[in-house]
N, C-alpha and C. Protein backbone atom coordinates (compact mmCIF):
# COMPACT_ATOMS: atom_id res chain seq x y z
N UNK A 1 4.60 -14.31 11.21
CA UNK A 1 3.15 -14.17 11.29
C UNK A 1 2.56 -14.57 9.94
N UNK A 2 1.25 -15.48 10.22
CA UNK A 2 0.77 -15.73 8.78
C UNK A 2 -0.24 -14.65 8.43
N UNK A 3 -0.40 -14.94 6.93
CA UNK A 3 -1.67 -14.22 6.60
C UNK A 3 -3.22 -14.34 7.71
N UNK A 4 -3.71 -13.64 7.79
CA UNK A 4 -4.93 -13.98 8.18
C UNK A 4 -6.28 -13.94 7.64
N UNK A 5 -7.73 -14.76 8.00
CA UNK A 5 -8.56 -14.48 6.70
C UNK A 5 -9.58 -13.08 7.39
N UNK A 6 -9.55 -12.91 5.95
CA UNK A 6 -10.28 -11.17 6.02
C UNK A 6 -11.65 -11.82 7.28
N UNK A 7 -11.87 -10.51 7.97
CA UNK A 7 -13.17 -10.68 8.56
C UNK A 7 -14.54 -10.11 7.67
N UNK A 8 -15.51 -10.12 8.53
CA UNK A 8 -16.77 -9.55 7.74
C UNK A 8 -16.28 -8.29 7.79
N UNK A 9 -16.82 -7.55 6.51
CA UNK A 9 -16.49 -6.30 6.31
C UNK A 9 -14.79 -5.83 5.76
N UNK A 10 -14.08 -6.61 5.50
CA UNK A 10 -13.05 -6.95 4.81
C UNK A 10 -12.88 -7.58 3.63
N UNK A 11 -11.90 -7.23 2.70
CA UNK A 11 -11.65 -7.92 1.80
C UNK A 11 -9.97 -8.12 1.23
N UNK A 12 -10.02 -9.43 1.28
CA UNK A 12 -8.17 -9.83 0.84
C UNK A 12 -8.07 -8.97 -0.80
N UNK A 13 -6.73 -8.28 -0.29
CA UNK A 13 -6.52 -7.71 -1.50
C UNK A 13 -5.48 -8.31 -1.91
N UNK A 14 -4.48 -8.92 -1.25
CA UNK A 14 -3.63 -9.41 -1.69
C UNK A 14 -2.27 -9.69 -0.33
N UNK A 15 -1.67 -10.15 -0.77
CA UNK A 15 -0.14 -10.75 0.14
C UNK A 15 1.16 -10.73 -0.84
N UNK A 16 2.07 -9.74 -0.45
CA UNK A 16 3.22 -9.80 -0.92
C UNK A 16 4.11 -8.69 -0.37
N UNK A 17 4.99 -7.73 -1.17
CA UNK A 17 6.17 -7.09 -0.82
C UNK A 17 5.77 -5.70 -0.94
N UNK A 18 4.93 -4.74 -0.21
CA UNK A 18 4.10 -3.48 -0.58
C UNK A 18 5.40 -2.73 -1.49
N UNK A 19 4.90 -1.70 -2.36
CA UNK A 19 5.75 -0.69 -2.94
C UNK A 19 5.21 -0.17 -4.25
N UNK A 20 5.55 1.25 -4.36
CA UNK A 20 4.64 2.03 -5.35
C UNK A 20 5.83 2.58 -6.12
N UNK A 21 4.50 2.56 -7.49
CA UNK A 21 5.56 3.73 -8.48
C UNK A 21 6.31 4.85 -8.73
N UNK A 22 7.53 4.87 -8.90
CA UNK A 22 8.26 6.43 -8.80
C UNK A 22 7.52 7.46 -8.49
N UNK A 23 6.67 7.38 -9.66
CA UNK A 23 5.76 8.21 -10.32
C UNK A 23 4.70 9.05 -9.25
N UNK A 24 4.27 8.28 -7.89
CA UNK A 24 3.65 8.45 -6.87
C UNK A 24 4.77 9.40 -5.92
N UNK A 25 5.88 9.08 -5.76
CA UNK A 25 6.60 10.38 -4.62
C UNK A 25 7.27 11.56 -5.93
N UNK A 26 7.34 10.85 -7.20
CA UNK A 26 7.89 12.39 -7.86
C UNK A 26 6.65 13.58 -8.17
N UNK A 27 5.36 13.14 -8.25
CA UNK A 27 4.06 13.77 -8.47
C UNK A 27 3.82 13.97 -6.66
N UNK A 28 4.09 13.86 -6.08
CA UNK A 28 3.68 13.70 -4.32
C UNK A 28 1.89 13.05 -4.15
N UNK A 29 1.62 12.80 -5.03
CA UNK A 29 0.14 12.13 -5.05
C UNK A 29 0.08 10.51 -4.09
N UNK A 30 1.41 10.28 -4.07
CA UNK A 30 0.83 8.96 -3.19
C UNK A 30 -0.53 8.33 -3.00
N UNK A 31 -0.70 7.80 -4.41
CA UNK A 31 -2.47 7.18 -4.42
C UNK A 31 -2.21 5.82 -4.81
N UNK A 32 -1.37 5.38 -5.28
CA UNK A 32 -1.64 4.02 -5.68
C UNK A 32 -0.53 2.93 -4.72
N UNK A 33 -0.63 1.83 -4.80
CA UNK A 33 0.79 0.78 -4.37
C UNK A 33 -0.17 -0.65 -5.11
N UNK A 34 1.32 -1.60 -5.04
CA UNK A 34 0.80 -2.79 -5.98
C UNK A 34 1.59 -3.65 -4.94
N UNK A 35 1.53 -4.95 -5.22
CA UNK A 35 2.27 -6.29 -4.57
C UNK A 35 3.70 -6.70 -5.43
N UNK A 36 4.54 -7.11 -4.78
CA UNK A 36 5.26 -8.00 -5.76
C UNK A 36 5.37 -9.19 -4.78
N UNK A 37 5.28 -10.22 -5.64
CA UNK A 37 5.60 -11.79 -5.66
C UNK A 37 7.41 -11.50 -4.06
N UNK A 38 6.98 -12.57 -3.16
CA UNK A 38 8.08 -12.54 -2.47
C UNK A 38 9.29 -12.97 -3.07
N UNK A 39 10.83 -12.40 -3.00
CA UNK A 39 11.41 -13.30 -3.56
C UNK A 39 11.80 -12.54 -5.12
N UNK A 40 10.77 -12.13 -5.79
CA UNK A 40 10.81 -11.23 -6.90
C UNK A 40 10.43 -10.08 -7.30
N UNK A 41 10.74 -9.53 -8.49
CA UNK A 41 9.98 -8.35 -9.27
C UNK A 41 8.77 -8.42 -9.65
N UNK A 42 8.58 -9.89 -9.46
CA UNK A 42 6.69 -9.70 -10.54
C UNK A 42 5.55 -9.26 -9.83
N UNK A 43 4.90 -8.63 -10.16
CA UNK A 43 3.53 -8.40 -9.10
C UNK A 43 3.01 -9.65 -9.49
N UNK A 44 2.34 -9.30 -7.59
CA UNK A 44 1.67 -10.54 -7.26
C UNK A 44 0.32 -10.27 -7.46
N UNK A 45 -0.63 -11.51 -7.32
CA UNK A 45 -2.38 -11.24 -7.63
C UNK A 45 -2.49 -10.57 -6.75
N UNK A 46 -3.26 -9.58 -6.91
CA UNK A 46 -4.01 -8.88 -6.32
C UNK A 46 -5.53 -8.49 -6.30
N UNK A 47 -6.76 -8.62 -5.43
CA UNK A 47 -8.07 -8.48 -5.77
C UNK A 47 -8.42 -6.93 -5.87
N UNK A 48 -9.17 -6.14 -6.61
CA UNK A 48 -8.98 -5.32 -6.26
C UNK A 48 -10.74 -4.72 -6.53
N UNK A 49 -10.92 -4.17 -5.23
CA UNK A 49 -12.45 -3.86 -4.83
C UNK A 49 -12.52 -2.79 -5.07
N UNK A 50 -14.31 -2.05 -5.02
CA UNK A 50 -14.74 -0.98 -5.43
C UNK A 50 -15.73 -0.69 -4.41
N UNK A 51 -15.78 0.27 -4.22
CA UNK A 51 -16.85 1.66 -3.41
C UNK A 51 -15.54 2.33 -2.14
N UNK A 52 -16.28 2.53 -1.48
CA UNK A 52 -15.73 3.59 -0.73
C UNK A 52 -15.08 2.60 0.75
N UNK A 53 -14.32 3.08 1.47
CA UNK A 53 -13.35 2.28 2.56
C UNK A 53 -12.04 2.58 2.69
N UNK A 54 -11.34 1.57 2.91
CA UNK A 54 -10.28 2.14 4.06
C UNK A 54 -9.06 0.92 3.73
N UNK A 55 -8.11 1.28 2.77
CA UNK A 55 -6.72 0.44 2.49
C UNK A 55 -5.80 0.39 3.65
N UNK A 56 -5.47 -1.10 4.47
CA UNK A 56 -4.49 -1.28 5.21
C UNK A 56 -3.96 -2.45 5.61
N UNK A 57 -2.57 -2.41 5.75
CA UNK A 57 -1.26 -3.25 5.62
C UNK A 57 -1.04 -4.05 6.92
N UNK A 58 -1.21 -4.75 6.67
CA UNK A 58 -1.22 -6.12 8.49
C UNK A 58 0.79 -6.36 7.45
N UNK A 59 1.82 -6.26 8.39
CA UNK A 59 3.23 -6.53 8.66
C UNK A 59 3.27 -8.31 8.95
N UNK A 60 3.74 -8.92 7.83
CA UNK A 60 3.73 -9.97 8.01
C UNK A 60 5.34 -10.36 7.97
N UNK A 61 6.10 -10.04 7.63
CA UNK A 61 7.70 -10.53 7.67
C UNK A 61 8.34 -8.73 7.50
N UNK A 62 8.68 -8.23 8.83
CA UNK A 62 9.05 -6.70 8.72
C UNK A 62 10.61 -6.74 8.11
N UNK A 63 10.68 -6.15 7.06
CA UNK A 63 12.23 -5.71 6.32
C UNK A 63 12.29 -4.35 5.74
N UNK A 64 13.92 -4.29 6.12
CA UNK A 64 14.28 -3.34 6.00
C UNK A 64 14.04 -2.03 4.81
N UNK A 65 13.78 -1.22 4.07
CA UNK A 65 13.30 -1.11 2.90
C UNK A 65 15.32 -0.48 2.42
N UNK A 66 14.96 -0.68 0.84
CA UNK A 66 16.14 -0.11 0.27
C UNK A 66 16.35 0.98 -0.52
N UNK A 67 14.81 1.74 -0.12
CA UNK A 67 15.08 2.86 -0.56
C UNK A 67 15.01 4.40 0.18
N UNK A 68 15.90 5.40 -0.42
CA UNK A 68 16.13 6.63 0.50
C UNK A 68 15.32 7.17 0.77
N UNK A 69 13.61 7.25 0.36
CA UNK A 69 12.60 8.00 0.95
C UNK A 69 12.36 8.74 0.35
N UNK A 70 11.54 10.24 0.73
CA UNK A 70 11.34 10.74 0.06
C UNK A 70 11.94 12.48 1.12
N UNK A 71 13.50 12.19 0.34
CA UNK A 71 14.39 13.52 1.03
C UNK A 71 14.14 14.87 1.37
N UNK A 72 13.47 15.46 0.16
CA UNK A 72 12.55 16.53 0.40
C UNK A 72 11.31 16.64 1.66
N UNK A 73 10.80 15.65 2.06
CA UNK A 73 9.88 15.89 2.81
C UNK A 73 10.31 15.38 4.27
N UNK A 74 11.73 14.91 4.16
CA UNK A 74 12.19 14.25 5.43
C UNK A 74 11.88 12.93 5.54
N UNK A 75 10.70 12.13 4.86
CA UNK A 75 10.24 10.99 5.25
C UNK A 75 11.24 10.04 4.68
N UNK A 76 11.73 9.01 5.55
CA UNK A 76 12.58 8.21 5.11
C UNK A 76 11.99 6.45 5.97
N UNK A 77 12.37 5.65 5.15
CA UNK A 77 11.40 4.28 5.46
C UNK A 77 12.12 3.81 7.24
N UNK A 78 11.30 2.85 8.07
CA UNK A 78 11.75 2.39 9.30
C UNK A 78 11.01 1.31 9.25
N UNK A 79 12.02 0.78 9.84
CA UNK A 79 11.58 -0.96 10.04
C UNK A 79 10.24 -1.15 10.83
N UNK A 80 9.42 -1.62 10.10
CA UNK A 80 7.78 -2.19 10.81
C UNK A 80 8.08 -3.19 11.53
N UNK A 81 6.92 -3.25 12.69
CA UNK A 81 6.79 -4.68 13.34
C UNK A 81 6.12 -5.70 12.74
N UNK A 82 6.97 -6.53 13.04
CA UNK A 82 5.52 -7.50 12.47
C UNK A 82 4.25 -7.42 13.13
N UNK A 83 3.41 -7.51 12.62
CA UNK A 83 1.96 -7.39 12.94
C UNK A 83 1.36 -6.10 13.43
N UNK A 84 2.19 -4.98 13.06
CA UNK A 84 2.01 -3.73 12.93
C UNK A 84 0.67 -3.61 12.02
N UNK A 85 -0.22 -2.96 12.12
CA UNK A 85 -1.16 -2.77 11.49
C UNK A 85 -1.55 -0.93 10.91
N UNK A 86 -1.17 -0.56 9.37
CA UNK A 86 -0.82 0.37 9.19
C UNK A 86 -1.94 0.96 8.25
N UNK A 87 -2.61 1.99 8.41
CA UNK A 87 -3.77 2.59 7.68
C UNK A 87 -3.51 2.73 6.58
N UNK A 88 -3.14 2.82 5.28
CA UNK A 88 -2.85 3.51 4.09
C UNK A 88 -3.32 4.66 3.97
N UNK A 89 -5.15 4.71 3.66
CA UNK A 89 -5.76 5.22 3.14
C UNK A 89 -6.72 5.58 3.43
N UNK A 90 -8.18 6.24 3.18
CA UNK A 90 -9.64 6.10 3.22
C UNK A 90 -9.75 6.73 1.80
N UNK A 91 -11.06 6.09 1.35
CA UNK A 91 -12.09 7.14 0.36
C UNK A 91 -12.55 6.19 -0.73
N UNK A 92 -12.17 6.44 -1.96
CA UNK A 92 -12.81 5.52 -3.40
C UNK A 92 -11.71 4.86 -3.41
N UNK A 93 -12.02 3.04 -3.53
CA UNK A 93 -10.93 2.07 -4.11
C UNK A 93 -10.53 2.82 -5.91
N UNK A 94 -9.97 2.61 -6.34
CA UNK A 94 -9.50 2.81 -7.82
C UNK A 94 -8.33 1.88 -8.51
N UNK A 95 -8.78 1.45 -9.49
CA UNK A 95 -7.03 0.49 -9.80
C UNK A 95 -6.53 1.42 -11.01
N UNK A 96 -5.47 1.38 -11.32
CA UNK A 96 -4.68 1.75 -13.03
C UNK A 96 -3.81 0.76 -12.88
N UNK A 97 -3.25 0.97 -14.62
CA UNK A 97 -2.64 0.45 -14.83
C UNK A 97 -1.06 1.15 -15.11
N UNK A 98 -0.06 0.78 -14.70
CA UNK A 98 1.64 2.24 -14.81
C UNK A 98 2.44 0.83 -15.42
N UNK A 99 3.02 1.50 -16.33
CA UNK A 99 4.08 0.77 -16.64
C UNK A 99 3.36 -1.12 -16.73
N UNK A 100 2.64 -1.51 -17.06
CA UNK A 100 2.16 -2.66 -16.95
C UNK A 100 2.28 -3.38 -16.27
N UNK A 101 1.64 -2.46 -14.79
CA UNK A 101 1.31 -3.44 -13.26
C UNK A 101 0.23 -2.41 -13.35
N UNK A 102 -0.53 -3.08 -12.73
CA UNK A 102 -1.89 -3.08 -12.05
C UNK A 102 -1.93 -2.85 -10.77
N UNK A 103 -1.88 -1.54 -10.27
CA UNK A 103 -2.24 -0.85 -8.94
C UNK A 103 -3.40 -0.82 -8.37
N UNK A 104 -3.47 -0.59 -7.23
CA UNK A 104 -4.93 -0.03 -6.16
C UNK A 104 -4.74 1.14 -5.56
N UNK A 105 -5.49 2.01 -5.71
CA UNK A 105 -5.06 3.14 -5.01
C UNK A 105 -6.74 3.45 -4.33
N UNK A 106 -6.83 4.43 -3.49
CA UNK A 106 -7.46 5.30 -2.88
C UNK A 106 -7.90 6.67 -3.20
N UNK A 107 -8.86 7.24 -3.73
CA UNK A 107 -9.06 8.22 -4.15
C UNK A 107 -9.59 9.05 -3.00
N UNK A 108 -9.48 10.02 -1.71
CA UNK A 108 -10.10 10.63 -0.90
C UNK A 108 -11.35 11.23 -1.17
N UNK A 109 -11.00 11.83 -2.42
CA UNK A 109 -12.42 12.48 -2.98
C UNK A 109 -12.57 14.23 -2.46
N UNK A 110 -11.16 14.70 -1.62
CA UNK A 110 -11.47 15.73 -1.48
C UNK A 110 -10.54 16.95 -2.07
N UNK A 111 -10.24 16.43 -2.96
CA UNK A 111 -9.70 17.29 -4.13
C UNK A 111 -8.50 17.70 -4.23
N UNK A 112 -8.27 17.02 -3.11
CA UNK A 112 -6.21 17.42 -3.07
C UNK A 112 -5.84 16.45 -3.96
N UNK A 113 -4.45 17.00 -4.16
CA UNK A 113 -3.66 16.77 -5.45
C UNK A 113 -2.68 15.97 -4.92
N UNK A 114 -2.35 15.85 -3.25
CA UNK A 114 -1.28 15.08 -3.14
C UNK A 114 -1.65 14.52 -1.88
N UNK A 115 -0.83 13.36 -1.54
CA UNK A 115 -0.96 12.31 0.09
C UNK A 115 -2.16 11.82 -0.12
N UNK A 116 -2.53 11.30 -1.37
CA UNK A 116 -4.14 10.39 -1.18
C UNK A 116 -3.60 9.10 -0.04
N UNK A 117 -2.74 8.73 -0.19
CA UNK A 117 -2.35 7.47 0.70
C UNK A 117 -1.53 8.29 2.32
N UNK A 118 -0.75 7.85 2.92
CA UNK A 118 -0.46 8.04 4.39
C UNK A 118 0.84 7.97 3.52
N UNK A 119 1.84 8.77 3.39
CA UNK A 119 3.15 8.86 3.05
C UNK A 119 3.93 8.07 4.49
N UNK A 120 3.64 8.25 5.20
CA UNK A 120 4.50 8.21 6.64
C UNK A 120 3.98 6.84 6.91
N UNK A 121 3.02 6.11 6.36
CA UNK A 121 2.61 4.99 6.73
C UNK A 121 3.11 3.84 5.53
N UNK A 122 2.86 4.46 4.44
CA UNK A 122 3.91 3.96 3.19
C UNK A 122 5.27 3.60 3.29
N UNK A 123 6.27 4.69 3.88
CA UNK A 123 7.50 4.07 4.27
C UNK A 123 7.23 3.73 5.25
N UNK A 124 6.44 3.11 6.31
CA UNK A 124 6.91 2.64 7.37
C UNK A 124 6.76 0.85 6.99
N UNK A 125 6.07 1.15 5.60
CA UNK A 125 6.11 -0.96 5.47
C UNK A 125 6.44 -1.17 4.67
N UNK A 126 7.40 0.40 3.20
CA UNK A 126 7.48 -0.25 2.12
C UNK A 126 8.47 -1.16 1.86
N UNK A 127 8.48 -2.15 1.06
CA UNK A 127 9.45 -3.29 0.98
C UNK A 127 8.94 -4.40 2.08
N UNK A 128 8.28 -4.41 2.81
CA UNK A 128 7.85 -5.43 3.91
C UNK A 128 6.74 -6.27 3.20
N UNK A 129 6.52 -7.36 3.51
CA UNK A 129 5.76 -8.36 3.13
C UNK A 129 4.76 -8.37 4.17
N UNK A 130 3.54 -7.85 3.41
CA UNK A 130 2.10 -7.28 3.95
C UNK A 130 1.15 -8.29 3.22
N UNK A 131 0.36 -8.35 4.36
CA UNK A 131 -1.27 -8.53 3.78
C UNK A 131 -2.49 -6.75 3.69
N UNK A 132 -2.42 -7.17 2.48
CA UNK A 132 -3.59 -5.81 2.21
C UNK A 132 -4.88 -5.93 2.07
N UNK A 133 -5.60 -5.07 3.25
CA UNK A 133 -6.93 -5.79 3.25
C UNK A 133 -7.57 -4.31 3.19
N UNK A 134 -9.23 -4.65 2.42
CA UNK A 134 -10.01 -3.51 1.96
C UNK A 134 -10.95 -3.70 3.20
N UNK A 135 -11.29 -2.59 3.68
CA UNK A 135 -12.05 -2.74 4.70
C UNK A 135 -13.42 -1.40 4.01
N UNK A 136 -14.89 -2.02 4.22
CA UNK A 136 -15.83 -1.39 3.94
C UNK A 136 -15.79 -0.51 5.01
N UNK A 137 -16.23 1.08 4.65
CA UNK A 137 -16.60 2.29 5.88
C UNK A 137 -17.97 2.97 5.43
C-alpha cells in the first residue's frame, strides 16, 4: 500500500518505521513516537503540527515488531494489517526533543500522568512502516 495524500482536515506528518523512546513505556506516559528512515536508525522528516486533534497511523508495509512489549502490563506488539488504520491519540499536538530526535506527541490535557497515546494501539504498529497523519478535531 502506498502513502496516501492527506485529505482536507489532515495533515502529513510523516512516513516511515513508527517507534518511541524507552523513556515513554519506563515512565508509562506514552506521549510521544518519532519516524525512522526505512531501512535505518535515522529519523525520518517529520512535519509536526500544532492545536488540538487526533494522531493516527494508516499500516503501510505491516512487520513484525522486535520488541517484548511492555511485560508488566501484558501488552505485547501483533502484527498490523496493512491498511489498518490505528488511532494513537487525541488532544494538544506537542514535539520535544529525547536523546536528539525530534518527537510528536499528544498531550490529552486531562491531567493524567500516563497512556497520553493508545498503548495497545502503539504495539499494534510499532516497528511497521506507517503514514502519520494529524487530523484537525
Amino acid at each position: 500500500m502506498n502513502a496516501t495524500k492527506a485529505k482536507p482536515g489532515q495533515i502529513l506528518v510523516g512516513v516511515g518505521v513508527l517507534t518511541w523512546m524507552r523513556f515513554e513505556r519506563v515512565t508509562d506516559r506514552y506521549g510521544s513516537v518519532y519516524l525512522m528512515e526505512d531501512g535505518t536508525e535515522a529519523p525520518a522528516e517529520m512535519f509536526f503540527p500544532k492545536g488540538k486533534g487526533r494522531l493516527v497511523a494508516i499500516v503501510l508495509d505491516a512487520r513484525q515488531s522486535g520488541d517484548i512489549g511492555d511485560i508488566f502490563r501484558g501488552l505485547f506488539p501483533k502484527l498490523p494489517n496493512v491498511g489498518d488504520r490505528l488511532i494513537l491519540g487525541e488532544g494538544e499536538a506537542f514535539s520535544e526533543k529525547t536523546e536528539g530526535i525530534k518527537c510528536i506527541g499528544v498531550d490529552p490535557g486531562d491531567g493524567r500522568h500516563s497512556d497520553w497515546l493508545d498503548p495497545r494501539a502503539l504495539y499494534n504498529c510499532h516497528e511497521s512502516l506507517v503514514q502519520l497523519i494529524w487530523e484537525t478535531i
